[in-house]
N, C-alpha and C. Protein backbone atom coordinates (compact mmCIF):
# COMPACT_ATOMS: atom_id res chain seq x y z
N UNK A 1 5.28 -8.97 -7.37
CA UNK A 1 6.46 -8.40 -6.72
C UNK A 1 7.51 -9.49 -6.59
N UNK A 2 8.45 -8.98 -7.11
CA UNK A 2 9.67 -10.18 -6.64
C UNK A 2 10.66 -10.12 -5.74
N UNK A 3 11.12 -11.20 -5.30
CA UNK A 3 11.77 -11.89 -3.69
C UNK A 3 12.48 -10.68 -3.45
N UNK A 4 13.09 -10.19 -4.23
CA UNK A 4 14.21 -9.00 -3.84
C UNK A 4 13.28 -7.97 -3.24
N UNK A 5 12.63 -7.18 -3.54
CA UNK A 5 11.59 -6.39 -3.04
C UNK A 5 10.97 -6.64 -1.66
N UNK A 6 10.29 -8.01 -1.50
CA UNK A 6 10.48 -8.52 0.26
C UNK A 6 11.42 -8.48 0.82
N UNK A 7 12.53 -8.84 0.51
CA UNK A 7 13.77 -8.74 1.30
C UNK A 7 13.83 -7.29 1.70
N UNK A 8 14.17 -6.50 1.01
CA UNK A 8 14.28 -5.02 0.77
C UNK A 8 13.41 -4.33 2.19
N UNK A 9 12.09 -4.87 1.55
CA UNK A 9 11.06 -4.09 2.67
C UNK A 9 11.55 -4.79 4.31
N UNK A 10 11.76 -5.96 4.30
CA UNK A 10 12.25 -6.51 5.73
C UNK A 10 13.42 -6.61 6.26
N UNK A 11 14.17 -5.62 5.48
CA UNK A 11 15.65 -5.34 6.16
C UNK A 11 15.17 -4.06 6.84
N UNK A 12 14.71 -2.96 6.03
CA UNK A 12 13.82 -1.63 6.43
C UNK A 12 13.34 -2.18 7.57
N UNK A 13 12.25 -2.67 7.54
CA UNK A 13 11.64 -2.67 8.79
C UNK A 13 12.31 -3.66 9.88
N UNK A 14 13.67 -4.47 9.86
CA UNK A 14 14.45 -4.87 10.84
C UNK A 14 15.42 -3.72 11.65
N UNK A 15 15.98 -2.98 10.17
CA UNK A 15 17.10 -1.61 10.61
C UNK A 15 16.02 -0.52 11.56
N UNK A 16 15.19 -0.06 11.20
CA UNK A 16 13.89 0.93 11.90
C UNK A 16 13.87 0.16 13.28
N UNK A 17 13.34 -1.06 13.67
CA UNK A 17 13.70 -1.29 14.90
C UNK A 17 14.25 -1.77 15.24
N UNK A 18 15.72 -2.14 14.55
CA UNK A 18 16.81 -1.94 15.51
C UNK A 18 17.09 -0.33 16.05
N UNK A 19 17.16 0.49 15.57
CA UNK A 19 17.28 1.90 15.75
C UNK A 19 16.45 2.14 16.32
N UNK A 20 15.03 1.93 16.55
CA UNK A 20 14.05 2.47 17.35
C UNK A 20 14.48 2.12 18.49
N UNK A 21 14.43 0.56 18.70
CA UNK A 21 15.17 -0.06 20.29
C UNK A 21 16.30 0.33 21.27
N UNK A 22 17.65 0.63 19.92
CA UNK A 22 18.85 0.75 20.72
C UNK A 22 18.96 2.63 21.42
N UNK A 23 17.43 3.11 21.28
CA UNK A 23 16.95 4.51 21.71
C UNK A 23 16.19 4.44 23.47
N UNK A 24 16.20 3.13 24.02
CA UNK A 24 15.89 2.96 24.95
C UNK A 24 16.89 2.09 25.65
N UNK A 25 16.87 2.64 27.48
CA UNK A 25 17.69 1.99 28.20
C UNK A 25 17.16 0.77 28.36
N UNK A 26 17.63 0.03 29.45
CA UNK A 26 17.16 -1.21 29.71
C UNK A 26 16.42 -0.71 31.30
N UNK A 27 16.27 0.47 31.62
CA UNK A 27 15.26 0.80 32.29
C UNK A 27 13.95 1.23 32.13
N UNK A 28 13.31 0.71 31.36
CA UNK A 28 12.29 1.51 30.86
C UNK A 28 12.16 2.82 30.77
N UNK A 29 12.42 3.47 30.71
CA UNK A 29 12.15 5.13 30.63
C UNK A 29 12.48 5.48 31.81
N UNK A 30 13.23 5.39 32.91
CA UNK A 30 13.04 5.64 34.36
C UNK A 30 14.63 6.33 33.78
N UNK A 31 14.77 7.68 34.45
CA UNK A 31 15.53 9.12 34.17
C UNK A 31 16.52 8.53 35.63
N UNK A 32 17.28 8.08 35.92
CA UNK A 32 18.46 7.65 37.21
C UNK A 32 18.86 9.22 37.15
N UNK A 33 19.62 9.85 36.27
CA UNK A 33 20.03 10.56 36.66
C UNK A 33 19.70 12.19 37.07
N UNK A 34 18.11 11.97 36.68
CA UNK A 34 17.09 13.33 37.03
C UNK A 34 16.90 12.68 38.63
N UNK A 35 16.00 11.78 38.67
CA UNK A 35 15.80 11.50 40.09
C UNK A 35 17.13 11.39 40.91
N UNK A 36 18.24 11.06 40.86
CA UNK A 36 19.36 11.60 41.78
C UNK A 36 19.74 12.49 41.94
N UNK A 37 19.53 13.77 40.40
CA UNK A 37 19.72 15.28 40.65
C UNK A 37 18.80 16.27 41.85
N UNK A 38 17.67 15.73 41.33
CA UNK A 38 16.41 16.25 42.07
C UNK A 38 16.53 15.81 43.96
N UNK A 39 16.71 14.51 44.40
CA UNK A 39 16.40 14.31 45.64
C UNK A 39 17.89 14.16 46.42
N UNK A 40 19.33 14.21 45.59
CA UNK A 40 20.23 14.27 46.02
C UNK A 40 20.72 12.11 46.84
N UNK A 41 19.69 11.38 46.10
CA UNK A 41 19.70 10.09 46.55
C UNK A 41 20.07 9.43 45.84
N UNK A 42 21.85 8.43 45.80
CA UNK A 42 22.03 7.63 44.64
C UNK A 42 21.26 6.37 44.67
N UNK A 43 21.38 5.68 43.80
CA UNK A 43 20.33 4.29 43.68
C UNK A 43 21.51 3.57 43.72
N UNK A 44 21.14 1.78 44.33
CA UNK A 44 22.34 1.60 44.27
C UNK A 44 22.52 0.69 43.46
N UNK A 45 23.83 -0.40 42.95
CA UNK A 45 23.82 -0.95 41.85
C UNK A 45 22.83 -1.75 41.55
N UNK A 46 22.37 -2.52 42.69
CA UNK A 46 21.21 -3.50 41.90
C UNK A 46 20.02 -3.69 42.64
N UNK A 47 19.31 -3.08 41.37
CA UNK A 47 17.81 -2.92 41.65
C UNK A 47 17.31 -3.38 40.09
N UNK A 48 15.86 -3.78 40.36
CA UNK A 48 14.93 -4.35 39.44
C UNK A 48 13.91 -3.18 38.64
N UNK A 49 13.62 -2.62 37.76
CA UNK A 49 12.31 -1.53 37.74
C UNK A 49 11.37 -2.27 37.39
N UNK A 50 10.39 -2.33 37.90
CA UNK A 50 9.23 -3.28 37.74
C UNK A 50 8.06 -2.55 36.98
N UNK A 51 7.71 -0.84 37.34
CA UNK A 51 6.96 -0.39 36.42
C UNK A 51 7.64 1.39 36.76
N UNK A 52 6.93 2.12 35.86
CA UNK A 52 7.56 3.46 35.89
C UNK A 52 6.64 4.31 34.72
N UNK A 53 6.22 5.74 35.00
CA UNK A 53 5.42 6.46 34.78
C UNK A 53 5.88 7.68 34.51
N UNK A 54 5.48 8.57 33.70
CA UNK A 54 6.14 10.35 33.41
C UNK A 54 4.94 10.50 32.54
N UNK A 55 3.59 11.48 33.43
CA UNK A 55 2.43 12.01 32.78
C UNK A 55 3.19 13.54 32.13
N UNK A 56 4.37 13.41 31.74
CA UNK A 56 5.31 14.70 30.92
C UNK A 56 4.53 16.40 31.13
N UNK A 57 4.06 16.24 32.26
CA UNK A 57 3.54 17.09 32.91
C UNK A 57 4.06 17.88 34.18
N UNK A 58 3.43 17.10 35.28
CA UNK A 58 3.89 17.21 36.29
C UNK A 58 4.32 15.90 37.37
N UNK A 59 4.31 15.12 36.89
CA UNK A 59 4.66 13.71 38.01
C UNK A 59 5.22 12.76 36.91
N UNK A 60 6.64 12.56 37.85
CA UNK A 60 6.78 10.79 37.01
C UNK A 60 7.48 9.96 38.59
N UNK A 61 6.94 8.46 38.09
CA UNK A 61 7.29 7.80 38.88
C UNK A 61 8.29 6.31 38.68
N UNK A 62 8.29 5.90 39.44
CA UNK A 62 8.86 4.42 39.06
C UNK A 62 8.69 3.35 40.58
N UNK A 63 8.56 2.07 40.06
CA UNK A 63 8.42 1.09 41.14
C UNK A 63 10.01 0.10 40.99
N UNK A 64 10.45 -0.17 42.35
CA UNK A 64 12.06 -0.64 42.04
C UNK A 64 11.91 -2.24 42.87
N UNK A 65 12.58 -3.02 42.59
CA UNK A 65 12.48 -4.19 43.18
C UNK A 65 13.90 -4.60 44.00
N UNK A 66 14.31 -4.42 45.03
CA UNK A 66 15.70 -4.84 45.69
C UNK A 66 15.39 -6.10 46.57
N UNK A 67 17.21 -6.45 46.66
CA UNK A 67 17.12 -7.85 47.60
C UNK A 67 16.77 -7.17 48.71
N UNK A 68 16.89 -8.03 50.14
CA UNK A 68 16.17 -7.62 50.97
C UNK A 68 17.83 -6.82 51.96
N UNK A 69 18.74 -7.60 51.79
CA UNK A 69 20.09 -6.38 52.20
C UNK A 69 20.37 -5.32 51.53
N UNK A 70 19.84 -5.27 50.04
CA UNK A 70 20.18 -3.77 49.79
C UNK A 70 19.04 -2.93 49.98
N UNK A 71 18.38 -3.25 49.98
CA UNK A 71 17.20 -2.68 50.61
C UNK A 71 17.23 -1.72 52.16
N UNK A 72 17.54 -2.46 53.20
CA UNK A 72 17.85 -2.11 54.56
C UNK A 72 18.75 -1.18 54.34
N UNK A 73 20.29 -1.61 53.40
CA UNK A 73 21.41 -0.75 53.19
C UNK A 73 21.05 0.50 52.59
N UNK A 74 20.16 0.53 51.67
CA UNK A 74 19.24 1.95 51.35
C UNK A 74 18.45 2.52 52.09
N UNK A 75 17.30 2.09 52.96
CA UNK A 75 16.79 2.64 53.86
C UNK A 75 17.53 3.24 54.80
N UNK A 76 18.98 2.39 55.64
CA UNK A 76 19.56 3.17 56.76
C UNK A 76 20.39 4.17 56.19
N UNK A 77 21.06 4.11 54.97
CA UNK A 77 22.13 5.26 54.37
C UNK A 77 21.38 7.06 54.15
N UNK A 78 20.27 6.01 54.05
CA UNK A 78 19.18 7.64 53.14
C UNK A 78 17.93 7.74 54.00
N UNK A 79 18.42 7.57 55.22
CA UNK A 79 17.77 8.29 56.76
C UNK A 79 16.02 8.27 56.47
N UNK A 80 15.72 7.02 56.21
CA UNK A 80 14.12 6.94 56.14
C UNK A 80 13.42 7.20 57.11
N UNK A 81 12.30 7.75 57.08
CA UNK A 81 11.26 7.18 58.73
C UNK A 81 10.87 6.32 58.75
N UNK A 82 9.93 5.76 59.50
CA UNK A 82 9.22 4.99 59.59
C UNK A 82 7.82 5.05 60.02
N UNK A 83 7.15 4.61 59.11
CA UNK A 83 5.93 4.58 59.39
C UNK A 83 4.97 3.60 60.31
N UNK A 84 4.37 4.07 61.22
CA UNK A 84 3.79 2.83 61.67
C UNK A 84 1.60 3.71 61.67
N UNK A 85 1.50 2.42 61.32
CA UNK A 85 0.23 2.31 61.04
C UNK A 85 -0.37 3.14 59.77
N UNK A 86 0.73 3.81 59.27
CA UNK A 86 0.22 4.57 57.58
C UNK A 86 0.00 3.89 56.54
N UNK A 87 -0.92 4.09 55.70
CA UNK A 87 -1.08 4.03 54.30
C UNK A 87 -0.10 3.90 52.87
N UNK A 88 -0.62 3.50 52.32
CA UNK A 88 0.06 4.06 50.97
C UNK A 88 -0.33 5.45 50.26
N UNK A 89 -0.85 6.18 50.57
CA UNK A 89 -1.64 7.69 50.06
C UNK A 89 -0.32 8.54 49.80
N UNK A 90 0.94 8.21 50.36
CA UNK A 90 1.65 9.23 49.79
C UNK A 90 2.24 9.21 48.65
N UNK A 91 1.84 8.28 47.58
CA UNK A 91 2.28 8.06 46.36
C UNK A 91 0.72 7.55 45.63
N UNK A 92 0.92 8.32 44.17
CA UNK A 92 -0.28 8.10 43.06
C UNK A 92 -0.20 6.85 42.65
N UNK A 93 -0.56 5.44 43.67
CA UNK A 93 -0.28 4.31 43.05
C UNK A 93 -1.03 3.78 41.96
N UNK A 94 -2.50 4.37 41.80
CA UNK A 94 -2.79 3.61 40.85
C UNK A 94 -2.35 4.24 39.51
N UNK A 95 -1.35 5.14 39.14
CA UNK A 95 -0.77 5.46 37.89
C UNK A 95 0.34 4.26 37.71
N UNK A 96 0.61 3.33 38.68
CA UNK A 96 1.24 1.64 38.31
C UNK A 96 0.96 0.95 37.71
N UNK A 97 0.71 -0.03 36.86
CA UNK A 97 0.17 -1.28 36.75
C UNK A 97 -0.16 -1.83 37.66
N UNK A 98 -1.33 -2.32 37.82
CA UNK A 98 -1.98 -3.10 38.94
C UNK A 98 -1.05 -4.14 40.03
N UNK A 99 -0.33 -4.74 39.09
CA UNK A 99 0.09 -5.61 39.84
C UNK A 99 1.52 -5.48 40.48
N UNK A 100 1.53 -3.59 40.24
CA UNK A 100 3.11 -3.31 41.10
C UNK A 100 2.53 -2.29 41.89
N UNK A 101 1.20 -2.22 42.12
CA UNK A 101 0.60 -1.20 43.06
C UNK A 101 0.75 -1.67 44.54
N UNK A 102 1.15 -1.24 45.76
CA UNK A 102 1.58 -1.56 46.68
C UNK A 102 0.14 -2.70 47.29
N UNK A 103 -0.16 -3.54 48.37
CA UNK A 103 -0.98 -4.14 48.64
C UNK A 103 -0.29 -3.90 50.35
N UNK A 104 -0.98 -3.32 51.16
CA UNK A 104 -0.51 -3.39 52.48
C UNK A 104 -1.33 -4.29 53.11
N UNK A 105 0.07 -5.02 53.96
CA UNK A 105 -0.54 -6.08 54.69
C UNK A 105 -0.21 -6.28 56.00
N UNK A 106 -0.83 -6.80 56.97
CA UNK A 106 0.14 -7.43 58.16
C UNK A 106 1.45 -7.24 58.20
N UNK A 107 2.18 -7.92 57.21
CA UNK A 107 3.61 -7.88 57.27
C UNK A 107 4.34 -6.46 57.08
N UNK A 108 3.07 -5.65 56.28
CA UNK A 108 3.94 -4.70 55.60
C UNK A 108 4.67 -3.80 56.39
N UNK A 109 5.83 -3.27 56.64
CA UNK A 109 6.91 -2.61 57.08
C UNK A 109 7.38 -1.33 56.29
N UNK A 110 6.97 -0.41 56.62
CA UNK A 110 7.13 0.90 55.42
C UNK A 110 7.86 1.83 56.26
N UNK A 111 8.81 2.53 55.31
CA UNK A 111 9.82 3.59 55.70
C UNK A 111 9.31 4.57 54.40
N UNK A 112 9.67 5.74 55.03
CA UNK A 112 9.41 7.06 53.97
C UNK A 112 10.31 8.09 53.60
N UNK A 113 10.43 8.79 53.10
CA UNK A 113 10.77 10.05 52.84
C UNK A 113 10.03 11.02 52.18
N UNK A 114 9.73 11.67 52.42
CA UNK A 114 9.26 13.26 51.90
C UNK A 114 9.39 14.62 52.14
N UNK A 115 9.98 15.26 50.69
CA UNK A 115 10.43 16.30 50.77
C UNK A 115 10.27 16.85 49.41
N UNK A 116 10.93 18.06 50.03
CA UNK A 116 10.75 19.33 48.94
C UNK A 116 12.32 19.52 48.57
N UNK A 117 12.35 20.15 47.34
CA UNK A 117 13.88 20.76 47.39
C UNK A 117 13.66 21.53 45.62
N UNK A 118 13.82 22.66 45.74
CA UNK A 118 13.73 23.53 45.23
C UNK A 118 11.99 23.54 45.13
N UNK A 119 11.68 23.67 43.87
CA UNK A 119 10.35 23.33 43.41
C UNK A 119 9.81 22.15 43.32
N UNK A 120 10.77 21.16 43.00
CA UNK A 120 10.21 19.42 43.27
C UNK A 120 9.43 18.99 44.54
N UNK A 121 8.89 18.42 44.59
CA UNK A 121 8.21 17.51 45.53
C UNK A 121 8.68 16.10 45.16
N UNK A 122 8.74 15.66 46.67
CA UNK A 122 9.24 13.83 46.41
C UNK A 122 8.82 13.47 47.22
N UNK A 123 8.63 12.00 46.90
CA UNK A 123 8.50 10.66 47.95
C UNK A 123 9.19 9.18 47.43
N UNK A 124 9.73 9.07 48.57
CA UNK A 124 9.80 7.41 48.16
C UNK A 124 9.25 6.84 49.48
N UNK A 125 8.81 5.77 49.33
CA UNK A 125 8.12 5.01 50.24
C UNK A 125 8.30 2.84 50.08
N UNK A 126 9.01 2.95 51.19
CA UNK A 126 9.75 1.63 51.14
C UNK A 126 8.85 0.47 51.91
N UNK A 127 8.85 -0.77 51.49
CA UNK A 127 8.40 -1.75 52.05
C UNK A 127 9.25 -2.71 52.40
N UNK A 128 9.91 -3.38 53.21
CA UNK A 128 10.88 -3.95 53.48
C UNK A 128 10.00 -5.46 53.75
N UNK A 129 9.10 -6.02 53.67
CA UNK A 129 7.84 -7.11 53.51
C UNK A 129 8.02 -7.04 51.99
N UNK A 130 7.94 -6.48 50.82
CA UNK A 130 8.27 -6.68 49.97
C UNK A 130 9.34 -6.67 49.21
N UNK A 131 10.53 -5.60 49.71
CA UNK A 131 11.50 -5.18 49.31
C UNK A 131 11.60 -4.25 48.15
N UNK A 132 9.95 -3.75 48.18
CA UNK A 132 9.92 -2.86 46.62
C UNK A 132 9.65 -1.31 47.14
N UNK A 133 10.23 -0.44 46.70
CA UNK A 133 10.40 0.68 46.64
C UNK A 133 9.70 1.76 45.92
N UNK A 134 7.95 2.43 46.00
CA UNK A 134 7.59 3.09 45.10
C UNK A 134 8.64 4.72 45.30
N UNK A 135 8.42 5.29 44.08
CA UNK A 135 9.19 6.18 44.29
C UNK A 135 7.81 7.49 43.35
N UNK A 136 8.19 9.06 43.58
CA UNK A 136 7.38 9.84 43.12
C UNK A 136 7.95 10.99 42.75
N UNK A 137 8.02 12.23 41.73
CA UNK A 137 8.50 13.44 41.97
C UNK A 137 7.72 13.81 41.19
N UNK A 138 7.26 14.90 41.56
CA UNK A 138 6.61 16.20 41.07
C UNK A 138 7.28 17.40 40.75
N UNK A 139 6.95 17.68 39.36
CA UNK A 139 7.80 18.67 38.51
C UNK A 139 7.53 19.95 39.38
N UNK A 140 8.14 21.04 38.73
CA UNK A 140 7.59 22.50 39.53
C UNK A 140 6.45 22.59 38.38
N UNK A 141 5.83 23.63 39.32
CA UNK A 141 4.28 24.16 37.88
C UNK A 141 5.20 25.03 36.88
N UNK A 142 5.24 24.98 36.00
CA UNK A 142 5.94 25.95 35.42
C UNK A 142 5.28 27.54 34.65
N UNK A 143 3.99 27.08 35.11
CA UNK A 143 3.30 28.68 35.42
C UNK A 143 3.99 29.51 36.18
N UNK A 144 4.56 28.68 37.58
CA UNK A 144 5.38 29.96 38.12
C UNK A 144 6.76 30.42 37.86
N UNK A 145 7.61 29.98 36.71
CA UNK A 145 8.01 30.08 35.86
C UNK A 145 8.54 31.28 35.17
N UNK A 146 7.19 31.54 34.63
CA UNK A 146 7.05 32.65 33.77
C UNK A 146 7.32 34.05 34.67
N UNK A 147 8.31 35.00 33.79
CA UNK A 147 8.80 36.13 34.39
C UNK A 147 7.43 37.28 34.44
């Protein structure tokens, strides 16, 4: 085979993923503008996504990383509770990567939300000890759906 023919094949396979790549955000797959449709909650400019999930079923999720003022500034704008002495159970953490799965500790400080709105189900659940934010929504069944 000659040089021209390698070249050939490794422009192909440079152009393929360039085009494959410039098909993804720089959020990993995390939908901003479904999850703000759905819970009516904007995100605000700067946040980190650390991991994020869509079993293209019924649940997708994402884990967010904020400083520790925008953080507070999100919790008080978007009327969190607060949890004292709860769990992490209200989010499917181990569909995370291990090492963005929440770890509650002493320090940990958690605010919540959960709700419904239409057929969705949501949660976000805040740690202000970490400043990371799991977040959750659940699709409608779309069995009920059907006319």
């Amino acid at each position: 085979m000659d040089v021209g023919c390698y070249v050939m094949r490794y422009v192909q396979i440079i152009i393929f993923l360039l085009l494959f790549s410039s098909c993804f955000d720089g959020d990993r797959g995390f939908e901003k503008e479904f999850y703000e449709k759905v819970t009516g909650i904007r995100f605000p400019r700067n946040y980190k996504i650390l991991d994020t999930y869509d079993n293209g079923e019924f649940l997708t999720g994402t884990v967010f990383q904020f400083d520790s003022t925008t953080m507070r500034n999100f919790i008080a704008q978007n009327n969190f509770d607060t949890l004292r002495g709860a769990s992490f159970h209200f989010i499917n953490v181990n569909l995370f990567d291990k090492e963005f799965q929440p770890q509650q500790t002493q320090r940990s400080v958690l605010f919540l939300i959960w709700k419904s709105k239409g057929k969705h189900n949501w949660t976000y659940l805040a740690d202000v000890s970490t400043n990371r934010l799991w977040t959750e929504i659940n699709y409608p069944d779309w069995a009920d759906n059907k006319n």
